[in-house]
C-alpha atoms as a PDB file:
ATOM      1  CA  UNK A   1     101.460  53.880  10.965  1.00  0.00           C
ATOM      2  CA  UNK A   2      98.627  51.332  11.778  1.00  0.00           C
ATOM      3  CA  UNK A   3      97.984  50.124  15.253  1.00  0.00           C
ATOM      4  CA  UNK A   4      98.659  45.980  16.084  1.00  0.00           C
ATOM      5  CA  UNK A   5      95.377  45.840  17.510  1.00  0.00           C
ATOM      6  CA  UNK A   6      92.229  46.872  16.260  1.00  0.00           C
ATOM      7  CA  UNK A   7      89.251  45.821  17.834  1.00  0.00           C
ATOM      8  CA  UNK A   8      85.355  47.007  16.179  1.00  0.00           C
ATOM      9  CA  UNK A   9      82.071  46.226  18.422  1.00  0.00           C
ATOM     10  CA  UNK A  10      79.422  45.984  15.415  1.00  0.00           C
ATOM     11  CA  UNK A  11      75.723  46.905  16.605  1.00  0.00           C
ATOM     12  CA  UNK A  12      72.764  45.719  14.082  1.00  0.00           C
ATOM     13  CA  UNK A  13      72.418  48.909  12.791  1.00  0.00           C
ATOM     14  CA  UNK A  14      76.346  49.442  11.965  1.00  0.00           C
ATOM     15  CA  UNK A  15      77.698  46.118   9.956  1.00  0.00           C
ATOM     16  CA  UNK A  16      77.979  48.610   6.137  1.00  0.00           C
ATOM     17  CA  UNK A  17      81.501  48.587   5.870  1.00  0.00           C
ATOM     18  CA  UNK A  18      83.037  46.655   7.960  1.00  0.00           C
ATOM     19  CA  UNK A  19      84.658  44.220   5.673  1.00  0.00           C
ATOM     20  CA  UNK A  20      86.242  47.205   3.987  1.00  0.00           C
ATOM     21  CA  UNK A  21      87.430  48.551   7.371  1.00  0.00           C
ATOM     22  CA  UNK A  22      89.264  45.076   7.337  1.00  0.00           C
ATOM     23  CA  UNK A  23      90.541  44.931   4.046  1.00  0.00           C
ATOM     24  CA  UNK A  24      91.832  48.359   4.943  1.00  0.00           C
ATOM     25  CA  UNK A  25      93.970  47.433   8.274  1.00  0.00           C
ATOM     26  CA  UNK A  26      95.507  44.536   7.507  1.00  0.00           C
ATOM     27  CA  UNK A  27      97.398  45.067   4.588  1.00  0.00           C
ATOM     28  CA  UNK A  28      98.577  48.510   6.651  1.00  0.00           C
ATOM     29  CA  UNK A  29     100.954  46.285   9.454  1.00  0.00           C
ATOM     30  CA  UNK A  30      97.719  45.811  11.746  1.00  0.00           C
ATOM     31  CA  UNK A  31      98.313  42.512  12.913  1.00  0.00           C
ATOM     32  CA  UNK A  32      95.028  41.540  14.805  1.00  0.00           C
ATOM     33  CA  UNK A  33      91.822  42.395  13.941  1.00  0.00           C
ATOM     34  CA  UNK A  34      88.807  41.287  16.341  1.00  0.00           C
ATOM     35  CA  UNK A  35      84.978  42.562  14.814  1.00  0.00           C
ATOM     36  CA  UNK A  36      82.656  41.691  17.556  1.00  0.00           C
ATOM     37  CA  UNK A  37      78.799  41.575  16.777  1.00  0.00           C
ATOM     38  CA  UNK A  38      76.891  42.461  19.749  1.00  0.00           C
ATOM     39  CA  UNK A  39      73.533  41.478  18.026  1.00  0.00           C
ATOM     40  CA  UNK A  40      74.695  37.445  16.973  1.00  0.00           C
ATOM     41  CA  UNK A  41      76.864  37.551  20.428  1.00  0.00           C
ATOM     42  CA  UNK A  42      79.706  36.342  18.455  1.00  0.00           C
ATOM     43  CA  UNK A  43      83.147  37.835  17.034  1.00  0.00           C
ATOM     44  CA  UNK A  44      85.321  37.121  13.726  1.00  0.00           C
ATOM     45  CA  UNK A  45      89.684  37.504  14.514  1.00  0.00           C
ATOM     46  CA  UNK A  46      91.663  38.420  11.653  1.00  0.00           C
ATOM     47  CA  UNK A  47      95.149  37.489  11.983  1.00  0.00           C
ATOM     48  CA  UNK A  48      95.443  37.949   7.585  1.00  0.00           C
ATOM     49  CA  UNK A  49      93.057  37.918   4.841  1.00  0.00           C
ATOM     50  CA  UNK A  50      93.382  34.050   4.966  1.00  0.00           C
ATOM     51  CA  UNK A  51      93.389  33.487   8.603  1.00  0.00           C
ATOM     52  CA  UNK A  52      90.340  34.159  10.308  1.00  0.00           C
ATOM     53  CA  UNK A  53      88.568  33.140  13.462  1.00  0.00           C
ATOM     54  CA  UNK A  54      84.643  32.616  14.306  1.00  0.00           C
ATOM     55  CA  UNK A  55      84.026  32.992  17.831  1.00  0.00           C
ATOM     56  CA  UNK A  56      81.346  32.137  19.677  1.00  0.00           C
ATOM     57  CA  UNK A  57      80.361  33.582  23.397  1.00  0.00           C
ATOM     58  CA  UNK A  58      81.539  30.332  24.828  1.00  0.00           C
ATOM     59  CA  UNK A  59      85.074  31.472  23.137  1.00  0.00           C
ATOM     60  CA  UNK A  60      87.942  33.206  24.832  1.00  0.00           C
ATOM     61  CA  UNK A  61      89.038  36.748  22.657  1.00  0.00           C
ATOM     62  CA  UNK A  62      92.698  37.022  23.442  1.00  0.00           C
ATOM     63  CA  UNK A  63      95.552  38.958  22.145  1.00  0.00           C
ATOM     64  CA  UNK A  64      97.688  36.049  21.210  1.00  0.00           C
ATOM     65  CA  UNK A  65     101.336  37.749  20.593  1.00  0.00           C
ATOM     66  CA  UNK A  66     100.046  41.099  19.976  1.00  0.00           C
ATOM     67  CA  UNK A  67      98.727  41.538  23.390  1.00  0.00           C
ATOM     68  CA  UNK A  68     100.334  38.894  25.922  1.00  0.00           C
ATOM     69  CA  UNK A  69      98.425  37.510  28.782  1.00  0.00           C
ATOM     70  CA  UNK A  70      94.848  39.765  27.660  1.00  0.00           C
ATOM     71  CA  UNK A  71      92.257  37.362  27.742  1.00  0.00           C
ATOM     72  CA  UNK A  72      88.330  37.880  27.837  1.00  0.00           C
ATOM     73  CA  UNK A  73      85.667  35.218  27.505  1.00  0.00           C
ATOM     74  CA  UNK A  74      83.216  36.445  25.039  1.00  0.00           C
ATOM     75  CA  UNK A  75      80.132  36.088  26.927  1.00  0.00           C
ATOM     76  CA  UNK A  76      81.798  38.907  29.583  1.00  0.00           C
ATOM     77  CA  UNK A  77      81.713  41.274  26.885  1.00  0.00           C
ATOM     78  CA  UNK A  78      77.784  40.763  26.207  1.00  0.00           C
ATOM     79  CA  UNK A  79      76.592  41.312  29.965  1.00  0.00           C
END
């Protein structure tokens, strides 16, 4: 059973695998995927292999229709 949200805060020293982790959730039922890079203050949503997001800190993250009504600017997440 995979989870409709997963959400990954990558450090500098942790970004081996995280494509894989990816690759690995979605085709499981997760429906959102959110990989946010402390280091580049930034954060990549996967919805599907072939729909993906670049965020920037000026962005808002939010959990579209997996999570109604959640919804974080980026830049809170970095202070």
């Amino acid at each position: 059973m995979a989870p409709d949200l997963v959400v990954e805060v990558v450090s500098s020293d942790d970004r081996h695998g995280i494509s894989d982790k990816v690759k690995d959730w979605l085709p499981t039922g997760t429906r959102l995927v959110g990989v946010i890079m402390v280091d580049a203050r930034s954060a990549t949503v996967y919805r599907s292999p072939d729909d993906v997001s670049e965020l920037s800190e000026s962005d808002t993250f939010n959990g579209e229709d997996v999570v109604p009504g959640f919804a974080r600017e980026l830049r809170e997440l970095f202070n």
